[in-house]
PDB file of N, CA and C in Angstrom:
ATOM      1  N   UNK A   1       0.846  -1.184   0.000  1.00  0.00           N
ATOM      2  CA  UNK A   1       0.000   0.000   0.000  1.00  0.00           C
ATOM      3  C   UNK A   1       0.893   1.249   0.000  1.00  0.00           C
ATOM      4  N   UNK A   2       0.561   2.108  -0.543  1.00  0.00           N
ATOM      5  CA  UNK A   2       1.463   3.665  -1.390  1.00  0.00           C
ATOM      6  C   UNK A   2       0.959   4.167   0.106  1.00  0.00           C
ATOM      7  N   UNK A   3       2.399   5.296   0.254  1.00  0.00           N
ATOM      8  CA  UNK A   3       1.793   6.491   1.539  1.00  0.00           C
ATOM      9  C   UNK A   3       0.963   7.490   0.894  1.00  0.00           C
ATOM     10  N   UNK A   4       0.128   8.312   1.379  1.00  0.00           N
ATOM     11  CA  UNK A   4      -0.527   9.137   1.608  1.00  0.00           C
ATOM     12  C   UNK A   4      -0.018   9.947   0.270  1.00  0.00           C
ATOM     13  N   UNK A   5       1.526  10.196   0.625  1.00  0.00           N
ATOM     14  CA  UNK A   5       2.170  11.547   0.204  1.00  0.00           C
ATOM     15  C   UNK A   5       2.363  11.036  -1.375  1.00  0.00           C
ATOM     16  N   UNK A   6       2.628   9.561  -1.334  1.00  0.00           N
ATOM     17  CA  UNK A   6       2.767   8.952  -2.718  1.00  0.00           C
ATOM     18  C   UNK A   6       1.425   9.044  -3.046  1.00  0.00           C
ATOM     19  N   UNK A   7       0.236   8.817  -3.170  1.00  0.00           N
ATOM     20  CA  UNK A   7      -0.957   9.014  -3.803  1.00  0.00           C
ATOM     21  C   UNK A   7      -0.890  10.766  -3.971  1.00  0.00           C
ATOM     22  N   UNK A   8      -1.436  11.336  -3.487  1.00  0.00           N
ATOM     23  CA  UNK A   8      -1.115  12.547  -3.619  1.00  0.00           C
ATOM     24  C   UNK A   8      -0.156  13.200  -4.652  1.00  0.00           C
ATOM     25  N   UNK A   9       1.428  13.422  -4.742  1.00  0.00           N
ATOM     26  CA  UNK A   9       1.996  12.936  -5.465  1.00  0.00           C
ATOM     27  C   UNK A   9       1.656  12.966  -7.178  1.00  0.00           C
ATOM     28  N   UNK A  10       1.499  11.506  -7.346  1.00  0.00           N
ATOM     29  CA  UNK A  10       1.334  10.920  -8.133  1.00  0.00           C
ATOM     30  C   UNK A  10      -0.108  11.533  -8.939  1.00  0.00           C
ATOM     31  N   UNK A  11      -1.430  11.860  -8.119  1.00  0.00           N
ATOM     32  CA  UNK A  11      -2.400  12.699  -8.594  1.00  0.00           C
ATOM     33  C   UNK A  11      -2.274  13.995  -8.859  1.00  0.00           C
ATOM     34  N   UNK A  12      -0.961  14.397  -8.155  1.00  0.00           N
ATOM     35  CA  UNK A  12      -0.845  15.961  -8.793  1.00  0.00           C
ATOM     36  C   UNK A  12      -0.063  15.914 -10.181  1.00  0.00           C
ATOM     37  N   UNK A  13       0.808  14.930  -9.771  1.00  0.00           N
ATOM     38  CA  UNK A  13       1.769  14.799 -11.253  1.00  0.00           C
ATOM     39  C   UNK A  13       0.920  14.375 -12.595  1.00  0.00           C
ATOM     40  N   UNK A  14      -0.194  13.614 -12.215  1.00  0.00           N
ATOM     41  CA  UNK A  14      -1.570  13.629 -13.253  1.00  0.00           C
ATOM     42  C   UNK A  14      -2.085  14.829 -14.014  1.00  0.00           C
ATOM     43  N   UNK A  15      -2.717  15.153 -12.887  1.00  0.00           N
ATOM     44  CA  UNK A  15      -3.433  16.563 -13.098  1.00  0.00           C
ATOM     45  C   UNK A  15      -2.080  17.605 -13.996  1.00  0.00           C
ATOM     46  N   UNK A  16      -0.991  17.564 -13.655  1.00  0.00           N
ATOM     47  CA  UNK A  16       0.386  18.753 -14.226  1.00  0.00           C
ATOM     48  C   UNK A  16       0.459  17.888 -15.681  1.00  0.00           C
ATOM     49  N   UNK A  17       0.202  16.853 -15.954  1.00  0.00           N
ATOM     50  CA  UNK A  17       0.774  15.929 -17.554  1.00  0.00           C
ATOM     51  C   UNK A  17      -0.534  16.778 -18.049  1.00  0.00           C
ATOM     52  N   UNK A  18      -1.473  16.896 -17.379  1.00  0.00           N
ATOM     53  CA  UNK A  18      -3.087  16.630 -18.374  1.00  0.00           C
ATOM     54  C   UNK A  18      -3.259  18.408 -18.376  1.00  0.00           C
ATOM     55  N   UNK A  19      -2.224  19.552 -17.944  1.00  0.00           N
ATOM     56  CA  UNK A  19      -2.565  20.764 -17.566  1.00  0.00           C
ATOM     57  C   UNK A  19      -3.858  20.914 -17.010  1.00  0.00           C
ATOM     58  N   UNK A  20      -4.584  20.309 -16.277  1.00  0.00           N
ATOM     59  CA  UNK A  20      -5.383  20.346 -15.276  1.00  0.00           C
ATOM     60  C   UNK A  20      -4.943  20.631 -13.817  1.00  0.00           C
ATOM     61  N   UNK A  21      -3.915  21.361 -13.637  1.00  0.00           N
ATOM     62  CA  UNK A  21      -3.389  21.376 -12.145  1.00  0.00           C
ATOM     63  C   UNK A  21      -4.047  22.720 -11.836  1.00  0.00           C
ATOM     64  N   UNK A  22      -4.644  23.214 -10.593  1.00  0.00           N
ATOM     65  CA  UNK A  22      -4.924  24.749 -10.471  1.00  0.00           C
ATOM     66  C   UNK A  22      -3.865  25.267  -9.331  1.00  0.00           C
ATOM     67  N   UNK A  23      -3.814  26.653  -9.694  1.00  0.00           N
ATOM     68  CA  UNK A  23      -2.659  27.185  -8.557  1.00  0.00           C
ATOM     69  C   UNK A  23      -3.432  28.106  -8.278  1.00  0.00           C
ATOM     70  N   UNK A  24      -3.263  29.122  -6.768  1.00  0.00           N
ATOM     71  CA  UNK A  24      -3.385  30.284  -6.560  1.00  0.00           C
ATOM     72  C   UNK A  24      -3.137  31.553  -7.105  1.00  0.00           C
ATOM     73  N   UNK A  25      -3.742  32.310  -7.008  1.00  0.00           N
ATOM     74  CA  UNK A  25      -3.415  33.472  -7.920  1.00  0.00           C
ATOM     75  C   UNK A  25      -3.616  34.495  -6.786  1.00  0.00           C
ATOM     76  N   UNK A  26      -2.718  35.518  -6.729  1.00  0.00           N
ATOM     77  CA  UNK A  26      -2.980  36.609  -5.477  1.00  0.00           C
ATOM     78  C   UNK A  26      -4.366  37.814  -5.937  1.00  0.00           C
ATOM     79  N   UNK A  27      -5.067  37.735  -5.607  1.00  0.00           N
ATOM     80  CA  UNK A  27      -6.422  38.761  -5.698  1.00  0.00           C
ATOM     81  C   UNK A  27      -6.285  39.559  -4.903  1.00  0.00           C
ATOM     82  N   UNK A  28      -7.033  40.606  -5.410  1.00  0.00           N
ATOM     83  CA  UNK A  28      -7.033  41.999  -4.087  1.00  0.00           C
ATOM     84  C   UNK A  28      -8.456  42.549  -4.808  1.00  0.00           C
ATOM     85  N   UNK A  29      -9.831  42.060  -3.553  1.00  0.00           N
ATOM     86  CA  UNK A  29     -10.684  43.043  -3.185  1.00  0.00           C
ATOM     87  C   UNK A  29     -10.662  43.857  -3.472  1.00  0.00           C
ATOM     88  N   UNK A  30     -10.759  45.309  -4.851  1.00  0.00           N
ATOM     89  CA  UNK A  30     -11.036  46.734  -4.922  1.00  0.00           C
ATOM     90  C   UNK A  30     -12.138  47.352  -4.085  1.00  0.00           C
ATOM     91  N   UNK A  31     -13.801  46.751  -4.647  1.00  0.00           N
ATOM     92  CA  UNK A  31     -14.674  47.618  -3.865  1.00  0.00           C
ATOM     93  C   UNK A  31     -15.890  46.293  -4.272  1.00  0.00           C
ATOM     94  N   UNK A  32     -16.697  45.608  -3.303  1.00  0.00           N
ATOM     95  CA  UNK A  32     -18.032  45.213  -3.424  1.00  0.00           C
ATOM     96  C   UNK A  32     -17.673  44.115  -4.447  1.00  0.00           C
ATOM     97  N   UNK A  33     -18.149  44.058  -5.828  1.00  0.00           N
ATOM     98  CA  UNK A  33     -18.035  43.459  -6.514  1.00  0.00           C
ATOM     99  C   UNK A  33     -16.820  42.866  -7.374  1.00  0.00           C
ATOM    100  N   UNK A  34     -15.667  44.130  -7.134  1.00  0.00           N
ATOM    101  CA  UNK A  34     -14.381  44.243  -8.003  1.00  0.00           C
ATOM    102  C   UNK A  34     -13.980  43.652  -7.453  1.00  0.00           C
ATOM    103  N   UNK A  35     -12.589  43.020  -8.548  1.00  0.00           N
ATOM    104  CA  UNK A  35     -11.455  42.689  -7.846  1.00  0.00           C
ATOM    105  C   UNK A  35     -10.110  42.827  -8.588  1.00  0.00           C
ATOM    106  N   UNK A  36      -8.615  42.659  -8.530  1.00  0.00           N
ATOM    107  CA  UNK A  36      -7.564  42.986  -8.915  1.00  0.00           C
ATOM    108  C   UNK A  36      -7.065  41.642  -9.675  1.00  0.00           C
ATOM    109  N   UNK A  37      -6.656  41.445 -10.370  1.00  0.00           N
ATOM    110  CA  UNK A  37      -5.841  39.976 -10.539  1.00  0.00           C
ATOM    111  C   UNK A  37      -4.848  40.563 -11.816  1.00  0.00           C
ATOM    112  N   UNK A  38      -3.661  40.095 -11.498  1.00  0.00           N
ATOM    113  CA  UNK A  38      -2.328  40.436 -12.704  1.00  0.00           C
ATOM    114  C   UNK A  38      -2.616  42.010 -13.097  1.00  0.00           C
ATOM    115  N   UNK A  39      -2.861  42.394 -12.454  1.00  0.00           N
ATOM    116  CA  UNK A  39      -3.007  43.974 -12.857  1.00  0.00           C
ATOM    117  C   UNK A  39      -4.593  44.682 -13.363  1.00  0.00           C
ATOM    118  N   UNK A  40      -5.208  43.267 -13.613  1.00  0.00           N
ATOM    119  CA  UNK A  40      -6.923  43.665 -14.397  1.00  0.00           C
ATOM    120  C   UNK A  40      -7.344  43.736 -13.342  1.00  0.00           C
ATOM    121  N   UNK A  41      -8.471  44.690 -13.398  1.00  0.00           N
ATOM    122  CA  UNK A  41      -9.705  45.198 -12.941  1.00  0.00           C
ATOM    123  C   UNK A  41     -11.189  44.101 -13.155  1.00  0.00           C
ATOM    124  N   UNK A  42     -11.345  43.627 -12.803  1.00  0.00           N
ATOM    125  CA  UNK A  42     -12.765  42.381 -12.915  1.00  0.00           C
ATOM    126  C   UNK A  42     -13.599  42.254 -12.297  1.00  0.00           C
ATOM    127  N   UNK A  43     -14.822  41.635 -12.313  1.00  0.00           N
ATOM    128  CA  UNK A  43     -15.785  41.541 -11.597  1.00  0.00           C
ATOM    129  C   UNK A  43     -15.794  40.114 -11.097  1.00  0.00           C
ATOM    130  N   UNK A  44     -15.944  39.888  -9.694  1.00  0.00           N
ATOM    131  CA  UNK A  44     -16.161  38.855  -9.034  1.00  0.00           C
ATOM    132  C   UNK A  44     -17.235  38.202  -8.540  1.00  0.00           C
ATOM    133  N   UNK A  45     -17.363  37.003 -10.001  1.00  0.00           N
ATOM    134  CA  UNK A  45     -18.656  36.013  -9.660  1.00  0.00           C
ATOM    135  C   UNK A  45     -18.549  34.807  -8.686  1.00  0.00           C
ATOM    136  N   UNK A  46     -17.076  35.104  -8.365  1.00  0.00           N
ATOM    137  CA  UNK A  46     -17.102  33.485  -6.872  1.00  0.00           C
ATOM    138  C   UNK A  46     -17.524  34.103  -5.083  1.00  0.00           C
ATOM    139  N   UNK A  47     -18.638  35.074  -5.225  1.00  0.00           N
ATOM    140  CA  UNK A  47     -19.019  35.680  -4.026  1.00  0.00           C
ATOM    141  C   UNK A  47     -20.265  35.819  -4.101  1.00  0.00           C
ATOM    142  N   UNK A  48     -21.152  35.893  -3.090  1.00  0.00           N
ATOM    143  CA  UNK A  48     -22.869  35.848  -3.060  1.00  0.00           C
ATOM    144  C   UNK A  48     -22.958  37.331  -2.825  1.00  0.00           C
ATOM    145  N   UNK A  49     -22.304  38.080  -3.464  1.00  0.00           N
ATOM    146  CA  UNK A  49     -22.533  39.436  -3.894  1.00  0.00           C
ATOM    147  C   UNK A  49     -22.347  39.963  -5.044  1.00  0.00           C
ATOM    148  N   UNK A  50     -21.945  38.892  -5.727  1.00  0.00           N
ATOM    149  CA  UNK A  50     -21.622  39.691  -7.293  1.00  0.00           C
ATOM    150  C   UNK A  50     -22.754  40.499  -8.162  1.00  0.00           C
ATOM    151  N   UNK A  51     -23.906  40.614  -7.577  1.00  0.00           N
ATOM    152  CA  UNK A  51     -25.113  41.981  -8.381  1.00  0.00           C
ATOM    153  C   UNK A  51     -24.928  42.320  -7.467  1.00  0.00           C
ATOM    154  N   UNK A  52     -23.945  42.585  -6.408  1.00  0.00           N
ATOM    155  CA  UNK A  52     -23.974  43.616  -5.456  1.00  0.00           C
ATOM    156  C   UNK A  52     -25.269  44.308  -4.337  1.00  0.00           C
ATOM    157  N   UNK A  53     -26.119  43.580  -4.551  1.00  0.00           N
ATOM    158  CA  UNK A  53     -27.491  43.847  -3.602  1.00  0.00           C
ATOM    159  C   UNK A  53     -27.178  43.809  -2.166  1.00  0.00           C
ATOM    160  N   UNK A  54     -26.015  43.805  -1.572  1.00  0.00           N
ATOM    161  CA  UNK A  54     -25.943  43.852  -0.509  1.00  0.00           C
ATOM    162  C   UNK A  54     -26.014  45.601  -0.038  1.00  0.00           C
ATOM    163  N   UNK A  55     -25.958  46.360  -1.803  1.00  0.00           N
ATOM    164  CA  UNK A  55     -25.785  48.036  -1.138  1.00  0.00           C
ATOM    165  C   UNK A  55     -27.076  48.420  -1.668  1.00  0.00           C
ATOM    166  N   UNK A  56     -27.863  47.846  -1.747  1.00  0.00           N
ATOM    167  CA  UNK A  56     -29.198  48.105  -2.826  1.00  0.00           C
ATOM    168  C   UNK A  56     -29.796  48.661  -1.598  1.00  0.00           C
ATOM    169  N   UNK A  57     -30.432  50.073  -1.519  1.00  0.00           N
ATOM    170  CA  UNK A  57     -31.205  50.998  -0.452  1.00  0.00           C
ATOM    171  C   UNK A  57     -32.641  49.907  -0.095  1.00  0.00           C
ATOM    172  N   UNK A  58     -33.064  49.438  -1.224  1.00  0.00           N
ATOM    173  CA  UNK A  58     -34.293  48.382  -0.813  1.00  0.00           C
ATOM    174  C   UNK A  58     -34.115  47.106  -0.089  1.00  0.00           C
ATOM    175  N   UNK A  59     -33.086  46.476  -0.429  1.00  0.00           N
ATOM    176  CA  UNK A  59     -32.744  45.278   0.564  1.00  0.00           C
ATOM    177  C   UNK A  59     -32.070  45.655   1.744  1.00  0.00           C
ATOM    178  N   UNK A  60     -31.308  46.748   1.997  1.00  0.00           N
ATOM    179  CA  UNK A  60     -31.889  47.443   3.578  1.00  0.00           C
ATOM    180  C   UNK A  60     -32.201  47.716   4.245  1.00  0.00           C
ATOM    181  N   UNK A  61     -33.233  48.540   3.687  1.00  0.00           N
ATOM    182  CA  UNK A  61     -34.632  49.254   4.226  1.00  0.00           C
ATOM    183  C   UNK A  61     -35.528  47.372   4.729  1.00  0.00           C
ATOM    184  N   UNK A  62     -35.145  46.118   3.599  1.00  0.00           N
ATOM    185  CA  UNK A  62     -36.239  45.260   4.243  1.00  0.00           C
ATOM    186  C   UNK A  62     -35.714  44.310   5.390  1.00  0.00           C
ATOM    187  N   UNK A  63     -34.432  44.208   5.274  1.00  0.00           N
ATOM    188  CA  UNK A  63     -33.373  43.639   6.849  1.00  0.00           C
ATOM    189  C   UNK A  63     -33.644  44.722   7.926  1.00  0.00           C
ATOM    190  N   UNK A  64     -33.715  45.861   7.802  1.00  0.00           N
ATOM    191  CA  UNK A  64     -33.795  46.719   8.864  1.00  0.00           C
ATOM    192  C   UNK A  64     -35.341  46.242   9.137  1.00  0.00           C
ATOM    193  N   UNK A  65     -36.487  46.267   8.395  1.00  0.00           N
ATOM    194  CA  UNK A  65     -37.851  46.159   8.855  1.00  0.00           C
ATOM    195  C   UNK A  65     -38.128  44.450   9.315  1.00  0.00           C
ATOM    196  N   UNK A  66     -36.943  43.379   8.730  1.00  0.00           N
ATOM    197  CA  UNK A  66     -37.526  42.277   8.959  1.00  0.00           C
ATOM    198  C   UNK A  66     -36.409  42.489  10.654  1.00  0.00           C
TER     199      UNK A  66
END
C-alpha cells in the first residue's frame, strides 16, 4: 500500500501531464463586486454578492424592517 504523500503525489503529477493542475493566484478586493488579478480590474462572480445587492437601499430598508 502507497503512503498518503505517494498518492497525492502521483495525482498531482496527473493533473500537471493533463494541464489540469490549479494554482493560486494573489487577488485583491477593490470595492463590493471588483477585484484585482495580474493587474486587471474584474468583476467577481465566486461571491454571493456579485449583483452587489448587498448596497441596494431596498434590501436594507427590508433587513432593517424584517
Amino acid at each position: 500500500m502507497r503512503s498518503l504523500d505517494e498518492f497525492a503525489e502521483a495525482k498531482l503529477a496527473a493533473l500537471e501531464r493533463s494541464s489540469l493542475r490549479r494554482t493560486l493566484t494573489d487577488t485583491t478586493r477593490v470595492s463590493g463586486i471588483r477585484m484585482r488579478r495580474h493587474g486587471r480590474e474584474l468583476v467577481s462572480f465566486c461571491c454571493n454578492d456579485y449583483l452587489n445587492l448587498t448596497h441596494h437601499p431596498a434590501i436594507k430598508a427590508a433587513a432593517i424592517a424584517g
